[in-house]
Protein backbone atom coordinates (compact mmCIF):
# COMPACT_ATOMS: atom_id res chain seq x y z
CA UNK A 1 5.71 -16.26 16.62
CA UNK A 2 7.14 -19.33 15.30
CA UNK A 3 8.40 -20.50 12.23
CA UNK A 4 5.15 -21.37 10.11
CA UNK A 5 6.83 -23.96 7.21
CA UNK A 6 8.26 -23.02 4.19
CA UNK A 7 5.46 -22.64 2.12
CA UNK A 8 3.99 -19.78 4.33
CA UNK A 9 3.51 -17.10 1.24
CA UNK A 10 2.32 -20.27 -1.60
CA UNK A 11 -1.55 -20.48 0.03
CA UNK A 12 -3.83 -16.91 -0.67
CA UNK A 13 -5.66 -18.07 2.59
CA UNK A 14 -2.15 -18.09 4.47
CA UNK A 15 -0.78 -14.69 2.90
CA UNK A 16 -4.27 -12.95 3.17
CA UNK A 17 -4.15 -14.16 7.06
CA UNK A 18 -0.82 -12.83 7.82
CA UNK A 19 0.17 -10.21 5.71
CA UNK A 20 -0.31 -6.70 7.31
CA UNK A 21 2.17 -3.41 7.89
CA UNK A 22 4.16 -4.02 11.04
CA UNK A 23 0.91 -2.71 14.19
CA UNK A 24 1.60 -1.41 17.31
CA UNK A 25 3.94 1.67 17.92
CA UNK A 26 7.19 0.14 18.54
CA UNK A 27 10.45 1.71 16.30
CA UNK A 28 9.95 -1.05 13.20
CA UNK A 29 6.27 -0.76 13.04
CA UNK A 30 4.12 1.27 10.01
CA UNK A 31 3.05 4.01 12.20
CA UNK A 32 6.57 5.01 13.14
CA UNK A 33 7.89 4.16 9.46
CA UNK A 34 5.44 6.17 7.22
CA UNK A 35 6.91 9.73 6.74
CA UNK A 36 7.58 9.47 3.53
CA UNK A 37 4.16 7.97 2.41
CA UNK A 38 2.66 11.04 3.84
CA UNK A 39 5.25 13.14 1.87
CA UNK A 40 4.45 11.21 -1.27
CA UNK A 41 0.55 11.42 -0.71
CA UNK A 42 1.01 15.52 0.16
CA UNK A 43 2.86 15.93 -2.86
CA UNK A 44 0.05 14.78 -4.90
CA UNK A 45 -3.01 16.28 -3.02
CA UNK A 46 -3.23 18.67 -6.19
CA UNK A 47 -3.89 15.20 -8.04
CA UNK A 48 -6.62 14.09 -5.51
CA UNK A 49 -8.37 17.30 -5.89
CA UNK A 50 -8.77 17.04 -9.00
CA UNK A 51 -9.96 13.91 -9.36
CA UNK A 52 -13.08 15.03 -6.69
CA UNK A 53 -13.85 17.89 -8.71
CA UNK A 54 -15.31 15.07 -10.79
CA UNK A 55 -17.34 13.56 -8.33
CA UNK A 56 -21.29 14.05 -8.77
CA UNK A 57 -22.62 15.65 -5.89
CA UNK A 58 -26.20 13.90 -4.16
CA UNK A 59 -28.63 15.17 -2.65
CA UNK A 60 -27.74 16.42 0.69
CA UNK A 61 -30.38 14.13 2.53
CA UNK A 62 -27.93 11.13 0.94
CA UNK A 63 -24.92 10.39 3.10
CA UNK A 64 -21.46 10.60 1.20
CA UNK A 65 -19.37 7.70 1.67
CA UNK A 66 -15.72 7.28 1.05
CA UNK A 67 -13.58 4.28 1.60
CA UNK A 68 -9.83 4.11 1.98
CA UNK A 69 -8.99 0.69 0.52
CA UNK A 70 -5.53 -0.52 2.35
CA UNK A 71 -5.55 1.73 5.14
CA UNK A 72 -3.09 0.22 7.12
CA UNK A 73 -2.60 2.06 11.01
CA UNK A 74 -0.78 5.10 11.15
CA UNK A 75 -2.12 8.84 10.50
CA UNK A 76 -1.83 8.81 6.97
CA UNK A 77 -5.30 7.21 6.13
CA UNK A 78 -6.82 9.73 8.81
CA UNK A 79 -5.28 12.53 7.39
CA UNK A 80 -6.20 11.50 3.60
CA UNK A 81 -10.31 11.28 4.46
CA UNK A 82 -9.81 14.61 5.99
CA UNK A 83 -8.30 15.57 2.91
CA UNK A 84 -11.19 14.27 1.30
CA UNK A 85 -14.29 15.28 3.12
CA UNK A 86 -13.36 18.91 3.63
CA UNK A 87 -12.92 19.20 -0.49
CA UNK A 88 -16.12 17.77 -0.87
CA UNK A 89 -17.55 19.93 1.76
CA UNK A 90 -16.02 22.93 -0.10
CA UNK A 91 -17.62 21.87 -3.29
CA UNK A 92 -21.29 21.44 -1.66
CA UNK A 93 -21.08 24.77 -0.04
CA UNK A 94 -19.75 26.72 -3.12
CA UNK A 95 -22.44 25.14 -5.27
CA UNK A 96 -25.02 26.43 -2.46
CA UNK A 97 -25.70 23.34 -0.98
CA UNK A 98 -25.94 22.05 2.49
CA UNK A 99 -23.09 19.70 2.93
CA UNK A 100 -24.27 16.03 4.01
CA UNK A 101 -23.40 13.53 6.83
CA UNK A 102 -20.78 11.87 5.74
CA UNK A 103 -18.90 8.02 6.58
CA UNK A 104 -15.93 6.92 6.10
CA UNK A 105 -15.01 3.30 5.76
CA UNK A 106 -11.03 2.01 6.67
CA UNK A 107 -10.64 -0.83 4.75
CA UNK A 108 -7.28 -3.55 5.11
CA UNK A 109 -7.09 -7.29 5.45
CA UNK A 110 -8.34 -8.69 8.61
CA UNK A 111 -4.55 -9.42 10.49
CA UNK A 112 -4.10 -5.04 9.92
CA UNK A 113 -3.76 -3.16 12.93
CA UNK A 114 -6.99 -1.94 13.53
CA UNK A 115 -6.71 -1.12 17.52
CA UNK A 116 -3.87 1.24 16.89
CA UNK A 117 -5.90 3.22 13.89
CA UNK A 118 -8.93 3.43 15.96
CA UNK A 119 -6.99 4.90 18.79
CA UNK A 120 -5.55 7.20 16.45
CA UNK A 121 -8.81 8.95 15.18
CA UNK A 122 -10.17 11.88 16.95
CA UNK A 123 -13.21 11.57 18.44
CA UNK A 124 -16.29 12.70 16.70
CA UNK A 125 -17.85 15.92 16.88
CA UNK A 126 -20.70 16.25 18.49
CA UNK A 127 -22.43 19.88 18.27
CA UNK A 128 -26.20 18.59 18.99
CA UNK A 129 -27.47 18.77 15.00
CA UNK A 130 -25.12 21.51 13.98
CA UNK A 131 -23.96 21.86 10.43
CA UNK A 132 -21.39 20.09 9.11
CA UNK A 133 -19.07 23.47 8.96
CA UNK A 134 -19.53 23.83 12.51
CA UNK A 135 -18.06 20.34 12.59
CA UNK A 136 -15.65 21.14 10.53
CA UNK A 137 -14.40 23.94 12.46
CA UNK A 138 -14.61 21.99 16.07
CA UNK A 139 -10.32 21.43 16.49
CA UNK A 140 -9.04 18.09 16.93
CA UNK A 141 -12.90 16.14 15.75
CA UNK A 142 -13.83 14.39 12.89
CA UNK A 143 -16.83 15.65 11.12
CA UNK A 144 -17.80 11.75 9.73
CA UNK A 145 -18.94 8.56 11.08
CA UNK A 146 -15.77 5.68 10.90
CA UNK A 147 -15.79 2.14 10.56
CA UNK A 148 -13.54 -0.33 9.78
CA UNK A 149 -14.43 -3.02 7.07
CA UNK A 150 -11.84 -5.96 7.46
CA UNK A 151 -11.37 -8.00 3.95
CA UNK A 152 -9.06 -8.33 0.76
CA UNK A 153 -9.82 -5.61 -1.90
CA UNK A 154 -9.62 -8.13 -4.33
CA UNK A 155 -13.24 -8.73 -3.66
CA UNK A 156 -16.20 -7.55 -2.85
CA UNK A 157 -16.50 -5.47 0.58
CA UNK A 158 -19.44 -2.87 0.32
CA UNK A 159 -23.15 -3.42 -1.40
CA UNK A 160 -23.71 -2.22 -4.75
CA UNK A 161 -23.88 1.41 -5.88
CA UNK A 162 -22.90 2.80 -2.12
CA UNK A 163 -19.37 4.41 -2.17
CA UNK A 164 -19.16 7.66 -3.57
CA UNK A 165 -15.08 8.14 -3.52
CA UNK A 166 -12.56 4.84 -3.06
CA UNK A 167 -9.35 6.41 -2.41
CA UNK A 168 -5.91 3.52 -2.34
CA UNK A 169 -2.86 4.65 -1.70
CA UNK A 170 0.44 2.68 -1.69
CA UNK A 171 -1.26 -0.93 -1.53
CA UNK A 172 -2.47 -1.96 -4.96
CA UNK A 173 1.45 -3.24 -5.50
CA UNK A 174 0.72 -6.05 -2.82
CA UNK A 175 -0.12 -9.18 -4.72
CA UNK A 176 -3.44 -10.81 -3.85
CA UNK A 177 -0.86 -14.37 -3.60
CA UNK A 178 2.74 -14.99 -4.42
CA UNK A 179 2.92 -16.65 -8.18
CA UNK A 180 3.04 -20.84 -7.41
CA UNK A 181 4.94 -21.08 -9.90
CA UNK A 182 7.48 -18.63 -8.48
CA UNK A 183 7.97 -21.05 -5.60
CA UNK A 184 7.34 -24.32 -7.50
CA UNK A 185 11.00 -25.80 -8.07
CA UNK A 186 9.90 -27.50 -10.80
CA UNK A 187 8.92 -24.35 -12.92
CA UNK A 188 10.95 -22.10 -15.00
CA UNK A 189 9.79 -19.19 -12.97
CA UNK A 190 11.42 -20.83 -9.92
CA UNK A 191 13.39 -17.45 -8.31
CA UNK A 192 15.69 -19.82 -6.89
CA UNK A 193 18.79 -17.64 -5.00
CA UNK A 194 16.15 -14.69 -4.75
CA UNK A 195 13.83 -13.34 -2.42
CA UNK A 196 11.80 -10.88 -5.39
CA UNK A 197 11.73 -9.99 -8.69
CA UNK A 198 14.38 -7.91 -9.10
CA UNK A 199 16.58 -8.90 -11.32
CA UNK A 200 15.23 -12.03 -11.68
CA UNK A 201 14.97 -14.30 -14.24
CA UNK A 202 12.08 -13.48 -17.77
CA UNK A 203 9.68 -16.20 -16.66
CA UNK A 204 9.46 -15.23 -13.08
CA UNK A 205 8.89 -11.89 -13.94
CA UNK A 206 6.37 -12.57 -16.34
CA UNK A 207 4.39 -15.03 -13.25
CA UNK A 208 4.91 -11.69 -11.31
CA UNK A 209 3.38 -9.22 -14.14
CA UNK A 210 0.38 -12.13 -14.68
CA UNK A 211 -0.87 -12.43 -11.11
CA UNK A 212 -0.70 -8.19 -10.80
CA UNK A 213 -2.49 -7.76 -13.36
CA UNK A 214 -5.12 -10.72 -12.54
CA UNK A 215 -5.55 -9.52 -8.96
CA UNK A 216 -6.09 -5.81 -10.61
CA UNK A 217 -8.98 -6.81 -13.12
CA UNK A 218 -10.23 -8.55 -10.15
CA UNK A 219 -10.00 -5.22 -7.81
CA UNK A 220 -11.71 -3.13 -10.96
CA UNK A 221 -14.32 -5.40 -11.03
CA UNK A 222 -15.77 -5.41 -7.42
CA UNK A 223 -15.44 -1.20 -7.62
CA UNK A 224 -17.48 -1.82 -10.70
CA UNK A 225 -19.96 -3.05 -8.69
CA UNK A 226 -19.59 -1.30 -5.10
CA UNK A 227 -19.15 2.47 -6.74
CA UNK A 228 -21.98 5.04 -7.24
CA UNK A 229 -22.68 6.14 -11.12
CA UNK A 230 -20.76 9.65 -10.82
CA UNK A 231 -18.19 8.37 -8.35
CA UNK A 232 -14.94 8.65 -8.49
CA UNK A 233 -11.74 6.38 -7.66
CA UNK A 234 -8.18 7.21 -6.99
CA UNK A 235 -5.17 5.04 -7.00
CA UNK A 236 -2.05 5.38 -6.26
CA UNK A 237 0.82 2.10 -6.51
CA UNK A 238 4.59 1.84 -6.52
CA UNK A 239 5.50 2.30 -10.39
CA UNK A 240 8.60 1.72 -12.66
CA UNK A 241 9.54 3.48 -15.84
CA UNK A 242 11.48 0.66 -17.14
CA UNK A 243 9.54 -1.37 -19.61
CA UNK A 244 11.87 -4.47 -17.90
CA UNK A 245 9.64 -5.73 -15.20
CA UNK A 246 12.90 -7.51 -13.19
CA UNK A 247 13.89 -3.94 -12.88
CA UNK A 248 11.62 -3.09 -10.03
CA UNK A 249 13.17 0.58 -9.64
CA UNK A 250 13.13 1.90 -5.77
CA UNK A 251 11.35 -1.35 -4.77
CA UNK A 252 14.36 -3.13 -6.16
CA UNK A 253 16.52 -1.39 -5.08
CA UNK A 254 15.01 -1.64 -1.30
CA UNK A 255 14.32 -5.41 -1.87
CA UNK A 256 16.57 -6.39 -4.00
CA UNK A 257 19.85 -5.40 -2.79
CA UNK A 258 20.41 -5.28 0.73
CA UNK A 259 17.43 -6.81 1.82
CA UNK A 260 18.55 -9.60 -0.52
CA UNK A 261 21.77 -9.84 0.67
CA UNK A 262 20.96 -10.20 4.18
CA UNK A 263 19.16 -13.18 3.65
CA UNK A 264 22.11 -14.55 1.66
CA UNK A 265 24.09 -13.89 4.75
CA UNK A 266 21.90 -16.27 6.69
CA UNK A 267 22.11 -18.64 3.87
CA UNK A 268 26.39 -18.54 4.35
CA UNK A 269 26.36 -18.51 7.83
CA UNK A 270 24.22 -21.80 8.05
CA UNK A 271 20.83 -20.13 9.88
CA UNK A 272 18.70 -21.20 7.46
CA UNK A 273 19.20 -23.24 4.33
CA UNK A 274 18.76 -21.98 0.78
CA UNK A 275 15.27 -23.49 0.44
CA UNK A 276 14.26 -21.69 3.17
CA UNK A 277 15.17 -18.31 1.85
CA UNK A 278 14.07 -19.28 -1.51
CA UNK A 279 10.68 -20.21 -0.28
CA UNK A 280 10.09 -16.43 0.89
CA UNK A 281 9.58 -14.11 -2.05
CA UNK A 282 7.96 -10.39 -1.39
CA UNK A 283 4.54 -10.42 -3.25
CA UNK A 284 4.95 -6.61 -4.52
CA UNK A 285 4.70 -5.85 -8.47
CA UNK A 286 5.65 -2.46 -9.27
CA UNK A 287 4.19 -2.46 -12.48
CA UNK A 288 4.24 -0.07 -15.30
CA UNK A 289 2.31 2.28 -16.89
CA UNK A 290 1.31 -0.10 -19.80
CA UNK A 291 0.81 -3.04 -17.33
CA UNK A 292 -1.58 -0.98 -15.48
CA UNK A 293 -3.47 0.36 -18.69
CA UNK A 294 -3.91 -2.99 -20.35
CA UNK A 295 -6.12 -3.71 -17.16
CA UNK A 296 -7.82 -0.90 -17.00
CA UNK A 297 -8.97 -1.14 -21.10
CA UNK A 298 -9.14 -4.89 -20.95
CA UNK A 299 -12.17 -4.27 -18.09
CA UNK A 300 -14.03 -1.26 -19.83
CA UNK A 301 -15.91 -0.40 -16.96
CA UNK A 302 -13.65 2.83 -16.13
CA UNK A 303 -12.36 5.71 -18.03
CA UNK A 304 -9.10 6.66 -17.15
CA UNK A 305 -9.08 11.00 -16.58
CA UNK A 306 -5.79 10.61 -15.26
CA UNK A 307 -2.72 8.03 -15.66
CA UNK A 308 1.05 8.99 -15.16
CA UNK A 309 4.03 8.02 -13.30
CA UNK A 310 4.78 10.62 -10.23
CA UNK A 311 8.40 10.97 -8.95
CA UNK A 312 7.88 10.45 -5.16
CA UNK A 313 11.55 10.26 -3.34
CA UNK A 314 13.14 8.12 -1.57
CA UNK A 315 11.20 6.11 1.29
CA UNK A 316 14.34 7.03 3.73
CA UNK A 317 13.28 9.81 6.31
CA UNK A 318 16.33 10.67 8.03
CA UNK A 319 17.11 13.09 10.70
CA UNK A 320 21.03 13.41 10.13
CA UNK A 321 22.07 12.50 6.85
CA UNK A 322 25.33 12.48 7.67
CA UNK A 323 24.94 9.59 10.24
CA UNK A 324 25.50 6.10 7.91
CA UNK A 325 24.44 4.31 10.98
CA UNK A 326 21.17 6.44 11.06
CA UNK A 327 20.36 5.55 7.24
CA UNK A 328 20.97 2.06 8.08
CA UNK A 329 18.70 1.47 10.96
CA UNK A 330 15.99 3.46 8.17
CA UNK A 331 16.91 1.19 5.67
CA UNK A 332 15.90 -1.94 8.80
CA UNK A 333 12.97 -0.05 9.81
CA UNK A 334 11.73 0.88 6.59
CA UNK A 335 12.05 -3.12 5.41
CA UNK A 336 10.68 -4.17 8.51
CA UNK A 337 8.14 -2.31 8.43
CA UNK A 338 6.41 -3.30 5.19
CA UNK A 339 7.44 -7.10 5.00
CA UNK A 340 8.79 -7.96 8.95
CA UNK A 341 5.22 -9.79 9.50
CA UNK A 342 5.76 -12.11 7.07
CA UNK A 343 9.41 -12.39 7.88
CA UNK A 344 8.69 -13.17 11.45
CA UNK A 345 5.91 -15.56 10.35
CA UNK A 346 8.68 -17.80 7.92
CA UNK A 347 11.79 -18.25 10.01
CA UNK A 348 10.28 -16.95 13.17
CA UNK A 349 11.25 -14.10 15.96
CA UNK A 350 15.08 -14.93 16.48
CA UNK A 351 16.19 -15.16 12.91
CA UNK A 352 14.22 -12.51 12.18
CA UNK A 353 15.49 -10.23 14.64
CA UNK A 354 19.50 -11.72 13.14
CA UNK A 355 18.45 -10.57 9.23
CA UNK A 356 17.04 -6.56 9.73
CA UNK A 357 20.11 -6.21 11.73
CA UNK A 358 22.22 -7.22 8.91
CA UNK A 359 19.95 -5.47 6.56
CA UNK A 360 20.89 -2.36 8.90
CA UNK A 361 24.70 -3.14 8.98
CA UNK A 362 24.81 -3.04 4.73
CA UNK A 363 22.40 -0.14 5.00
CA UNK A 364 25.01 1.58 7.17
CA UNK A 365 28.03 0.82 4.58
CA UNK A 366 26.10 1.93 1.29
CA UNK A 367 24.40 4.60 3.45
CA UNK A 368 25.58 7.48 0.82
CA UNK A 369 24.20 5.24 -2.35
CA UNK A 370 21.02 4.87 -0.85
CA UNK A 371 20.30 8.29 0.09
CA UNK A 372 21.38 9.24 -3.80
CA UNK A 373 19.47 6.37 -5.53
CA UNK A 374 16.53 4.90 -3.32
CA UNK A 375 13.83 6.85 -5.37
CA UNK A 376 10.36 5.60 -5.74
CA UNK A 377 8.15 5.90 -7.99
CA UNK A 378 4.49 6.11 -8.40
CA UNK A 379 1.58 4.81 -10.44
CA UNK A 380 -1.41 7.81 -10.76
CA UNK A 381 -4.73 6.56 -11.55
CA UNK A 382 -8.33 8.86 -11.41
CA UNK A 383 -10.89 6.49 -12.73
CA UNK A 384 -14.67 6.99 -13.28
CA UNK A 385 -17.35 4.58 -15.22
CA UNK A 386 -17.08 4.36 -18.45
């Protein structure tokens, strides 16, 4: 891919078109570099549970429908609607009902990966009419009908009143668009040296916190609209539990360091010029538990049953601890992951190729620090109307 101009992140119709988890199954790309989302999400099944004991049950002649908003392309989503469907089976048949049919939607932007997710699911069962605990039990089928809905959650997606369970994990920090302001070298909130928020200056921060918290009243009020009366919603978002919102915790800490610094590098060694890497700026908030309650109140449509910040570990999944070189290419992989689309899409293939190995090489020399203080932490949210 090449370079796209400096303004590649400015434009909501340019980020929405490009930005996506790194597809395919090649050793930088989501699918490969998830591990410890899916530890983070199994750690709080207990949480999920709990918020679909709350879920009104329909009539079993009514399909249930559940939507994973930001599904991305590796296992996790799969495995979370499994999660899902069997609880709510559990619930029917304890309550003496015959479980439904049940659908599941996979919901991302329209550049995610949706070929590899697809080829990921298991086929469906198919047992001629049988119930859905004969489904259930069929090894290595799904027991629900998929589809993939392509589009920003930051709008509507679904028709009113027809999801019965929206279920986000690890997405909601993604900014809908990166702050103008933020990029405008006119502005106070210029980040000019910087590639995020951390550590960054009050008034970028505060562009940052505004256009969260905008895109999140936006989000609340399409689910408003698309969610059943008795639904239920679950969130889940990288957190802080500093009330200083240039302290961005484990996301500044994998953003703002060594990530940083390897664009710096460039900078030094006369790859790119400084406008260039101050023209690229992550759009992730990891906001706090106050910035994501103000929302929440400010809208009225949703109660909140459950709101707290979750200690989920570091993001590093490492075989050999011991091995700096290991925890460095993590570090790479982990980064490239997440933000390498856009990276490739702003100073193209070559030069992107040039920073994640630097990113690796400072990975490698702080690989004890990082394995000791790369913790994230998480934003818990079980809503239902109001």
């Amino acid at each position: 891919m090449a370079p796209m101009g400096d303004n590649v992140v400015v434009s909501n119709i340019n980020l929405e078109k490009l930005l996506s988890m790194k597809g395919g199954k090649g050793e930088g790309s989501y699918a490969n570099n998830s591990q410890a989302q899916a530890l983070h999400a199994r750690s709080m099944l207990h949480l999920l549970e709990e918020a679909l004991d709350s879920v009104h049950l329909s009539s079993p002649e009514v399909p249930f429908v559940v939507v994973d908003l930001g599904c991305s392309c590796g296992n996790n989503t799969i495995y979370i609607v499994d999660v899902i469907i069997k609880h709510v089976v559990k619930r029917y048949e304890s309550s003496g009902y015959e479980p439904p049919e049940f659908s599941a939607f996979f919901s991302d932007l329209p550049s995610n990966d949706f070929n590899t997710l697809f080829q990921l699911l298991p086929p469906l069962a198919n047992n001629g009419g049988s119930s859905m605990e004969e489904c259930l039990a069929s090894n290595g089928h799904r027991s629900y009908f998929a589809a993939g809905v392509p589009g920003s959650f930051y709008r509507r997606l679904f028709p009113a009143r027809s999801i019965d369970v929206f279920h986000s994990a690890f997405s909601l920090h993604w900014l809908s668009q990166m702050p103008e302001s933020v990029l405008d070298r006119r502005s106070t909130a210029y980040n000019e040296g910087r590639v995020f928020i951390h550590g960054a200056s009050e008034s970028t921060a505060t562009a940052y916190k505004k256009q969260f918290q905008t895109d999140l009243a936006e989000f609340l009020r399409a689910r408003s609209i698309e969610m059943k009366r008795g639904g239920s919603m679950f969130l889940v978002c990288l957190g802080r539990t500093s009330v200083d919102p240039t302290d961005q915790g484990g996301a500044g800490l994998l953003f703002g360091t060594h990530f940083q610094d390897a664009w710096d590098d460039l900078v030094q060694e006369g790859l790119i010029s400084a406008e260039k890497r101050d023209n690229f700026n992550i759009p992730v908030y990891a906001p706090s538990l106050q910035d994501f309650k103000e929302v929440v109140e400010a809208d009225g449509s949703f109660t909140i049953n459950k709101l707290e910040v979750f200690k989920g570990g570091s993001p590093l999944v490492v075989n050999r601890p011991d091995d700096a070189s290991e925890v460095g290419r993590a570090l790479a992989n982990s980064c490239r992951s997440v933000s390498g689309v856009l990276v490739d899409a702003h100073i193209g293939d070559k030069l992107s190729e040039e920073l994640f190995l630097r990113v690796a090489s400072r990975g490698t020399s702080h690989a004890k620090e990082l394995l000791e203080q790369l913790q994230f932490f998480h934003i818990v949210a079980s809503l239902s109307f109001a």
